[in-house]
C-alpha atoms as a PDB file:
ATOM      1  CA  UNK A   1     122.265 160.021  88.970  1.00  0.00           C
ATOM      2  CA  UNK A   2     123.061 156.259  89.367  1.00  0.00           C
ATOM      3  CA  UNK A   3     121.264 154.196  91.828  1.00  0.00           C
ATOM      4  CA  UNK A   4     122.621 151.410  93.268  1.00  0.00           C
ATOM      5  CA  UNK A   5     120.270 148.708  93.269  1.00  0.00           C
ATOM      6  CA  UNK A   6     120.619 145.949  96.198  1.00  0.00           C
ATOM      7  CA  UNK A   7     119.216 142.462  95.537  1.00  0.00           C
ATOM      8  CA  UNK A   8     118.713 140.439  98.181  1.00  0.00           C
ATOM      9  CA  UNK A   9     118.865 136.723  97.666  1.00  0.00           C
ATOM     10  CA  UNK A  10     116.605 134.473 100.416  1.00  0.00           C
ATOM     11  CA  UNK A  11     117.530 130.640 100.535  1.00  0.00           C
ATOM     12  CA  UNK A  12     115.206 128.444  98.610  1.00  0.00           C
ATOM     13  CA  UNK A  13     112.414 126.933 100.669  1.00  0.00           C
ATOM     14  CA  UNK A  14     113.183 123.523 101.264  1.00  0.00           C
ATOM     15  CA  UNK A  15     111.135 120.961  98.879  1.00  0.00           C
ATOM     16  CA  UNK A  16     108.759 118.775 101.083  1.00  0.00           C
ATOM     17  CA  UNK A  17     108.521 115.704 100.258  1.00  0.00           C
ATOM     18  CA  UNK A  18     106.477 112.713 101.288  1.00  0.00           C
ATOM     19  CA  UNK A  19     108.444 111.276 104.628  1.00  0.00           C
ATOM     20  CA  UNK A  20     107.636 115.269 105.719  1.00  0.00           C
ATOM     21  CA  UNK A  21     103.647 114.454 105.171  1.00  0.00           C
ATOM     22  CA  UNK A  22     103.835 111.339 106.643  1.00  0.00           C
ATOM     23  CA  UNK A  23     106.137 112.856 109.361  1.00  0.00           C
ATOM     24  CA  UNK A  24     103.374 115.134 110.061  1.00  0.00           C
ATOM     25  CA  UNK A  25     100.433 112.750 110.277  1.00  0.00           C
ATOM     26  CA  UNK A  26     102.055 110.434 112.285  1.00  0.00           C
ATOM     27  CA  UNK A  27     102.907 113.627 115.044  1.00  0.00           C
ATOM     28  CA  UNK A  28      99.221 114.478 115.054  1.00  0.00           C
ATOM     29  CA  UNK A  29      97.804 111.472 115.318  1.00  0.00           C
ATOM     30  CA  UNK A  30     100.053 110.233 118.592  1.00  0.00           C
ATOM     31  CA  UNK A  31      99.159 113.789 119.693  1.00  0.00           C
ATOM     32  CA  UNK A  32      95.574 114.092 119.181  1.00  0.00           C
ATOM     33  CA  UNK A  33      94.031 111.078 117.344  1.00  0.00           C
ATOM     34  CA  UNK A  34      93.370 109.688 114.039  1.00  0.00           C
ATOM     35  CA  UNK A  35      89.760 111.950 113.328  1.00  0.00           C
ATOM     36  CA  UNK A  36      92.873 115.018 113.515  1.00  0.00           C
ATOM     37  CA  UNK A  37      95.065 113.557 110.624  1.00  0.00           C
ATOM     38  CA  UNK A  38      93.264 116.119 107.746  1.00  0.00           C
ATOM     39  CA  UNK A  39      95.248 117.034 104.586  1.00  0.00           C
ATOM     40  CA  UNK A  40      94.320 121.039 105.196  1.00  0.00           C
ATOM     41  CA  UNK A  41      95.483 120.951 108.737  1.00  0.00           C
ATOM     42  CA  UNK A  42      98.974 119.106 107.925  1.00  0.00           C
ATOM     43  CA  UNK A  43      99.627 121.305 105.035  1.00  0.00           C
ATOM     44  CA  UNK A  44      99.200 124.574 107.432  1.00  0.00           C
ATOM     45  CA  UNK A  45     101.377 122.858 109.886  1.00  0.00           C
ATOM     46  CA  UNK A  46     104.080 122.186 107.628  1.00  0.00           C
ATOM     47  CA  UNK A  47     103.646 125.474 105.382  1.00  0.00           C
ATOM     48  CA  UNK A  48     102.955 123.256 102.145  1.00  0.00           C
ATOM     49  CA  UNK A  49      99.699 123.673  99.685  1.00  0.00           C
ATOM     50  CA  UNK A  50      97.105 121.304  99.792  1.00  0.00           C
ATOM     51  CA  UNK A  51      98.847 120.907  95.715  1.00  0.00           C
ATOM     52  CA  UNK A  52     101.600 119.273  97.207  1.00  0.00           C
ATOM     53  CA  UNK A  53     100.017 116.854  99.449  1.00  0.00           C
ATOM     54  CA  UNK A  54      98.472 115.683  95.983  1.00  0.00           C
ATOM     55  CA  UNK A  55     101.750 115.332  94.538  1.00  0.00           C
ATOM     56  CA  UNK A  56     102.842 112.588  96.943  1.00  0.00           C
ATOM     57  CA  UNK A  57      99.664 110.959  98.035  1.00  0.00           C
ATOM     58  CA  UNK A  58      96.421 110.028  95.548  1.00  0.00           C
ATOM     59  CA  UNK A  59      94.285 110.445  98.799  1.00  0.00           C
ATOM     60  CA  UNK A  60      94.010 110.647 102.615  1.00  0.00           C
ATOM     61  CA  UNK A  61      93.331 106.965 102.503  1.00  0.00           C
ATOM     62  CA  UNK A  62      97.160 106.629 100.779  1.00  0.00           C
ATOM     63  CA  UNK A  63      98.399 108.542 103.679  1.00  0.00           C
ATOM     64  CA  UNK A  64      96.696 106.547 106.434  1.00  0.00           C
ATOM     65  CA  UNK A  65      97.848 103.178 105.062  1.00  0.00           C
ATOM     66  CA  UNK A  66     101.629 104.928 104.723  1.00  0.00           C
ATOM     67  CA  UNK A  67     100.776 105.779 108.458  1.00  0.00           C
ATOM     68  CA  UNK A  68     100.049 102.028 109.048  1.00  0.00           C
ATOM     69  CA  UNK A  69     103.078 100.699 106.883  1.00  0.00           C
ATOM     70  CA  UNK A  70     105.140 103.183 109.482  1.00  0.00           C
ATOM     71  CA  UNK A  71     103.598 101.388 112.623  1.00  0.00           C
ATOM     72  CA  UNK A  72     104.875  98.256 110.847  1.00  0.00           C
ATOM     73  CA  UNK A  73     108.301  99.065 110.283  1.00  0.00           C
ATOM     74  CA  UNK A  74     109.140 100.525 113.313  1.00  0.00           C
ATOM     75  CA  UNK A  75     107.581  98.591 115.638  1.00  0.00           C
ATOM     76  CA  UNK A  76     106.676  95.110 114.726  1.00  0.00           C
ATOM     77  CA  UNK A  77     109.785  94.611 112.715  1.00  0.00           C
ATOM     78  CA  UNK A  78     111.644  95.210 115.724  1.00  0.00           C
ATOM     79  CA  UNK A  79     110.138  92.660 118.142  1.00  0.00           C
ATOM     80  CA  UNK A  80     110.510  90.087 114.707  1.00  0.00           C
ATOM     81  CA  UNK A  81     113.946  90.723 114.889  1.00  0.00           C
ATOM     82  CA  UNK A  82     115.242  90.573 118.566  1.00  0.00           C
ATOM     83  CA  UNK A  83     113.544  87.353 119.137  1.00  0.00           C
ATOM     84  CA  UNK A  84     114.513  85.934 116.148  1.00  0.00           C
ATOM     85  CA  UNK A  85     118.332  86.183 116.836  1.00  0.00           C
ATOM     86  CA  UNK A  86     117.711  85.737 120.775  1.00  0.00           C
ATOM     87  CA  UNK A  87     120.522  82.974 121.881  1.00  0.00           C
ATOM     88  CA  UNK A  88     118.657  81.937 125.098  1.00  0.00           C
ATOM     89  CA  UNK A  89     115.018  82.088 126.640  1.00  0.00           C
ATOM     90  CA  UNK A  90     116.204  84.972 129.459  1.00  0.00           C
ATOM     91  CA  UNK A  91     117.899  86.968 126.634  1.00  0.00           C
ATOM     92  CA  UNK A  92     114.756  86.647 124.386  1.00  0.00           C
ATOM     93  CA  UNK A  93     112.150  87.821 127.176  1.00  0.00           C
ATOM     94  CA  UNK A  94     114.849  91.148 128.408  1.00  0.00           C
ATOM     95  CA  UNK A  95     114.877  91.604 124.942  1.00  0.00           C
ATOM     96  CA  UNK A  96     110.924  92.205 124.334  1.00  0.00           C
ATOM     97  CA  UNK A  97     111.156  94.220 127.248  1.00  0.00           C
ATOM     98  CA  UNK A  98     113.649  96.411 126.270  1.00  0.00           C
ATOM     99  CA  UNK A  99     112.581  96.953 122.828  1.00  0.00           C
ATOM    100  CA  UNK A 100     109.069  97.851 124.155  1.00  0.00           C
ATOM    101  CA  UNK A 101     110.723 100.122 126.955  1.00  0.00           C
ATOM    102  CA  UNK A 102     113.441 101.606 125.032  1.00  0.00           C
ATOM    103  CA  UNK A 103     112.397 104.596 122.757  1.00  0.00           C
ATOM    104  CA  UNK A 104     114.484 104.618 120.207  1.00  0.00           C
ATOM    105  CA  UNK A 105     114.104 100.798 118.816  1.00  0.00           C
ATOM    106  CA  UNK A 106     109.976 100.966 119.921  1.00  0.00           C
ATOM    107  CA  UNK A 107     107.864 104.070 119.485  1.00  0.00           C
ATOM    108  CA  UNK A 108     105.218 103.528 122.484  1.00  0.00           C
ATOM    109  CA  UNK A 109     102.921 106.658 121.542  1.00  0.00           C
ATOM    110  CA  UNK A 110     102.361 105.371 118.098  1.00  0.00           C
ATOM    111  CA  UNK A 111     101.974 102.234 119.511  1.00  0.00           C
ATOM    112  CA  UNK A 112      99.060 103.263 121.335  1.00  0.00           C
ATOM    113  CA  UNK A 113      97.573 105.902 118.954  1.00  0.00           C
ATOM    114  CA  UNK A 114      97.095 102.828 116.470  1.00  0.00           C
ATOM    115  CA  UNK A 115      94.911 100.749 119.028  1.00  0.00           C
ATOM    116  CA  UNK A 116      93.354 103.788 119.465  1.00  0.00           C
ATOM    117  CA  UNK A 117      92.674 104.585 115.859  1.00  0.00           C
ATOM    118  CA  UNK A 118      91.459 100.663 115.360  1.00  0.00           C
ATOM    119  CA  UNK A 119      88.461 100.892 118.577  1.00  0.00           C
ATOM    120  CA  UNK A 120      86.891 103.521 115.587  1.00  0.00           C
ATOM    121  CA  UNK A 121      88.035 102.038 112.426  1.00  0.00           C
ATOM    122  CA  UNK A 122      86.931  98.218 111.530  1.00  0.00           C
ATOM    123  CA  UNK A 123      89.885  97.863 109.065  1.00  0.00           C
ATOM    124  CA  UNK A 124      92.025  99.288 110.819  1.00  0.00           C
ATOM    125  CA  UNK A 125      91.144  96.712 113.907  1.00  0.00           C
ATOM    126  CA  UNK A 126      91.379  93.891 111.136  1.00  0.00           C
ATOM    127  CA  UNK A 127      95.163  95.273 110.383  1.00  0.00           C
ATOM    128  CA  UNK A 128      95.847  95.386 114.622  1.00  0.00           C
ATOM    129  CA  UNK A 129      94.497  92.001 115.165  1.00  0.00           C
ATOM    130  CA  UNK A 130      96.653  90.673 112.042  1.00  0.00           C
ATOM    131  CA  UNK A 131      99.569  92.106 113.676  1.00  0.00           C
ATOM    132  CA  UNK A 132      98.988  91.188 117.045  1.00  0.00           C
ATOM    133  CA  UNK A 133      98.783  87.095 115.787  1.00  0.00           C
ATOM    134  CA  UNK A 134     102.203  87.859 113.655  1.00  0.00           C
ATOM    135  CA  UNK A 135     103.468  89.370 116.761  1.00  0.00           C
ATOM    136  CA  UNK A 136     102.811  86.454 119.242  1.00  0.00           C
ATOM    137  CA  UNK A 137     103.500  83.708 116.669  1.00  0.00           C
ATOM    138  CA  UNK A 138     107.231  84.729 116.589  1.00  0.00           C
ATOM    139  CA  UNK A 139     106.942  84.925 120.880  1.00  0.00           C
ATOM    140  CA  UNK A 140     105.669  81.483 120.697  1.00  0.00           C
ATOM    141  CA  UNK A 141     108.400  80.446 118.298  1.00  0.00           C
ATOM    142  CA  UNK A 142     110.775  81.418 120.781  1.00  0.00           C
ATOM    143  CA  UNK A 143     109.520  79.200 123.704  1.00  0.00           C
ATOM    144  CA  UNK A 144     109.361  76.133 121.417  1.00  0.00           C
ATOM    145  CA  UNK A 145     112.475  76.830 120.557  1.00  0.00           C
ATOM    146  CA  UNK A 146     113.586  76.073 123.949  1.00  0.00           C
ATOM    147  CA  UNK A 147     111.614  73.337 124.818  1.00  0.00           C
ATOM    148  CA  UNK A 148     108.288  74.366 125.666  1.00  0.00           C
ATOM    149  CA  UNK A 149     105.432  72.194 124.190  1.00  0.00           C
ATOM    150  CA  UNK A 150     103.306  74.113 121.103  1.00  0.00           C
ATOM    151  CA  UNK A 151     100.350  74.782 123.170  1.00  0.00           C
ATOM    152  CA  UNK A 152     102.162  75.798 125.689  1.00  0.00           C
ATOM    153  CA  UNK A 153     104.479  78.407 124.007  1.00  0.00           C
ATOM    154  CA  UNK A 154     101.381  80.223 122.673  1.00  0.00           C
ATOM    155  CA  UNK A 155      99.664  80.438 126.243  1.00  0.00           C
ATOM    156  CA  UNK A 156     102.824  81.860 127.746  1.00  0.00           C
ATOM    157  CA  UNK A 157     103.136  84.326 124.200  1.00  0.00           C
ATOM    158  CA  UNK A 158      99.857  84.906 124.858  1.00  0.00           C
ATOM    159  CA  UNK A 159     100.569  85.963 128.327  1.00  0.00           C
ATOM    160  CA  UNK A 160     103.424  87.710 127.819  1.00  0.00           C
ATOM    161  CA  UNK A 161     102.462  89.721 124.993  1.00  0.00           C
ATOM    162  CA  UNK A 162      98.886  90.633 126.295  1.00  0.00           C
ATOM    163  CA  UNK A 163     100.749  91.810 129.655  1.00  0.00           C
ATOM    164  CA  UNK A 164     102.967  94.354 127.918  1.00  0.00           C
ATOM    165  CA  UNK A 165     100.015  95.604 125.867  1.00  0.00           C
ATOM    166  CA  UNK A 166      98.335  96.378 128.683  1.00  0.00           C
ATOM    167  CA  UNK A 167     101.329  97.305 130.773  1.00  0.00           C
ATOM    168  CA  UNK A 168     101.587 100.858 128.511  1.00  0.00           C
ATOM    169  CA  UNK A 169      97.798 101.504 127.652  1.00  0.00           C
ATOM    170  CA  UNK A 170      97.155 101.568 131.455  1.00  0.00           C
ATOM    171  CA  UNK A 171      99.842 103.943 131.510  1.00  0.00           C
ATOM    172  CA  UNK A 172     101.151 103.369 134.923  1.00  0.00           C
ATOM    173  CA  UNK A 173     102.906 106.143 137.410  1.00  0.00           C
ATOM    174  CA  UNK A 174     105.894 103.187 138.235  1.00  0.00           C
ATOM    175  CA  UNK A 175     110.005 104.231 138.273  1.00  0.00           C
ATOM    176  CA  UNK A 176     111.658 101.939 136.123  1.00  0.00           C
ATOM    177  CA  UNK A 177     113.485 101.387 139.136  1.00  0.00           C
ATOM    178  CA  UNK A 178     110.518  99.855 140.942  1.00  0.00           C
ATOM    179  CA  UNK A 179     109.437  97.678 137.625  1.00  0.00           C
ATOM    180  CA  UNK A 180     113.164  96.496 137.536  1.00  0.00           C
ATOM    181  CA  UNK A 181     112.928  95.450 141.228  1.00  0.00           C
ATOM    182  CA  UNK A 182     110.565  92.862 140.501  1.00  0.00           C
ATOM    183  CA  UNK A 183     111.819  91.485 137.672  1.00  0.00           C
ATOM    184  CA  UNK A 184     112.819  88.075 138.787  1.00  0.00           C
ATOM    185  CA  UNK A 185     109.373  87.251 139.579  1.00  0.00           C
ATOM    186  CA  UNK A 186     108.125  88.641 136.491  1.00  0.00           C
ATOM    187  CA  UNK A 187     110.710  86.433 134.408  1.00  0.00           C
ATOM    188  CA  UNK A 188     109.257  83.486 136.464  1.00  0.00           C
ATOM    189  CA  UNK A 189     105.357  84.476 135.957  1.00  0.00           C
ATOM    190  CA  UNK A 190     105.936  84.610 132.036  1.00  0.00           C
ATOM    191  CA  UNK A 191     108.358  81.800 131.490  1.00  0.00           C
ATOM    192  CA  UNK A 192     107.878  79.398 134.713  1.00  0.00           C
ATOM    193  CA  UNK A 193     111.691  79.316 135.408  1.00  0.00           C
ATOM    194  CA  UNK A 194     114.141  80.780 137.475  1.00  0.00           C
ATOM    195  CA  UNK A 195     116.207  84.335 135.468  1.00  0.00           C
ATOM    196  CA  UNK A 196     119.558  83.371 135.395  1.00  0.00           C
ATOM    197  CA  UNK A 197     121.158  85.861 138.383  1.00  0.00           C
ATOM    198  CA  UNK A 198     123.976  86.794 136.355  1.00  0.00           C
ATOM    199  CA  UNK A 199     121.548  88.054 133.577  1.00  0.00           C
ATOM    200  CA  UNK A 200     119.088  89.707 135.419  1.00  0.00           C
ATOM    201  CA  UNK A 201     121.890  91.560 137.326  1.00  0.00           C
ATOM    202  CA  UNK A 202     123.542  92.870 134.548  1.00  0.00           C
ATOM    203  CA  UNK A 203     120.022  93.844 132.720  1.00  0.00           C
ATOM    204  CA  UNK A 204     119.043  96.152 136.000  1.00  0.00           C
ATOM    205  CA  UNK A 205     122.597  97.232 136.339  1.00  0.00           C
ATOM    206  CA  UNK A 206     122.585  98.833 132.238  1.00  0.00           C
ATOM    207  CA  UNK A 207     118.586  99.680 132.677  1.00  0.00           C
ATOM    208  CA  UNK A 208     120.709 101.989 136.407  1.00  0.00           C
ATOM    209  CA  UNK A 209     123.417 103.180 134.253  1.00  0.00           C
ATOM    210  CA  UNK A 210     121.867 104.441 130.969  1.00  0.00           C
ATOM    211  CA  UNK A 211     118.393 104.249 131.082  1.00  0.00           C
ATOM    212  CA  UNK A 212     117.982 102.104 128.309  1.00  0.00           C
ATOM    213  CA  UNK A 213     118.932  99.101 126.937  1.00  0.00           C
ATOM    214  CA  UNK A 214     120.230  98.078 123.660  1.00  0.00           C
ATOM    215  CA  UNK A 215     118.078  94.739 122.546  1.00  0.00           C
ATOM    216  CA  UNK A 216     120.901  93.852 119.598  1.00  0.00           C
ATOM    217  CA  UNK A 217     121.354  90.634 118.639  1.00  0.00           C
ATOM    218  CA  UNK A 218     119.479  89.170 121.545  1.00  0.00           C
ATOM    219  CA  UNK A 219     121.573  90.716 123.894  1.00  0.00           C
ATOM    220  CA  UNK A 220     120.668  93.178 126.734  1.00  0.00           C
ATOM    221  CA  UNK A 221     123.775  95.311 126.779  1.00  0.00           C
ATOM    222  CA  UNK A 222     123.692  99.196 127.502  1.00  0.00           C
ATOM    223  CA  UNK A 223     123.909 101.100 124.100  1.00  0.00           C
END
């Protein structure tokens, strides 16, 4: 007697590769810190072989500076960028603070889980610090680019970029209603002019609307 024989066919396992590592890494470090980020706990999180990790990455170190070059390119590229092509000294400041507020063009937690990382890691702090000068160079930039005198765009970068730092690793309970409320007077504490009303109007008014704003091409417009 015949027996009919019934194959079942599974779908192939989908081949990680290494954005899913880094991927990975870069979830358990904002989640619970750099000393987490081990090769044998990723590859059980992920269902991979410690094999594969090898076949993407010559080391942990590898995967640490991949986490670092990540850190780069999402978040300090973006701050390069929207101050770069601001048009106007109110439109360059809403910009920084909607990249740093808005979480899809700024990741905040990895933000933070980097300064973290560097308080226990001395090259990592060299990398941070390296960053940070990069960062307020191109702030400074902007004020001098609108009349501000050298030493006086890098105080008020200084200012202005040391604020914001601080602003999310204090990690205040504020409504971004309440922040928005005041932000004439912070526009005038950072800059030491008056926000054009028009501006600052329509910046609250997209912040009401949507949430978020869209920091594109120096411009503060609701995405």
């Amino acid at each position: 007697m015949n027996t009919l024989e019934i194959h079942t066919e599974t779908a192939p396992k989908p081949r990680l590769g290494r954005v899913d590592w880094l991927r990975a890494a870069m979830l358990c470090l904002m989640e619970e810190g750099i000393a987490s980020v081990q090769i044998t706990r990723l590859a059980t999180s992920i269902g991979a072989s410690r094999g594969s990790f090898y076949w993407h990455f010559k080391s942990r170190q590898e995967l640490l500076d991949g986490l670092l070059d990540e850190w780069f390119a999402v978040n300090g590229k973006r701050i390069k960028q929207v101050l770069e092509q601001a048009e106007s000294l109110d439109h360059g400041v809403l910009s920084f603070f909607a990249v740093w507020t808005n979480p899809d063009s700024f990741n905040s937690p990895l933000e933070q889980a980097v300064r973290d990382w560097a308080r226990l890691d001395g090259r990592v702090l060299e990398v941070v610090r390296g960053e940070d000068a990069n960062r307020i160079a191109v702030i400074a930039a902007l004020f001098e680019r609108f009349d501000y005198l050298p030493q006086q765009a890098v105080v008020r970068a200084r200012v202005l970029y040391f604020a914001q730092v601080g602003y999310f690793a204090m990690n205040p309970e504020e409504a971004m209603e309440e922040r928005m409320s005041m932000l004439v007077d912070y526009y005038f504490a950072f800059t030491g002019k008056s926000l054009d009303t028009e501006v600052g109007s329509s910046f609250r008014r997209d912040w009401i609307a949507f949430g978020k704003i869209n920091p594109s091409k120096g411009e503060t417009d609701a995405s």
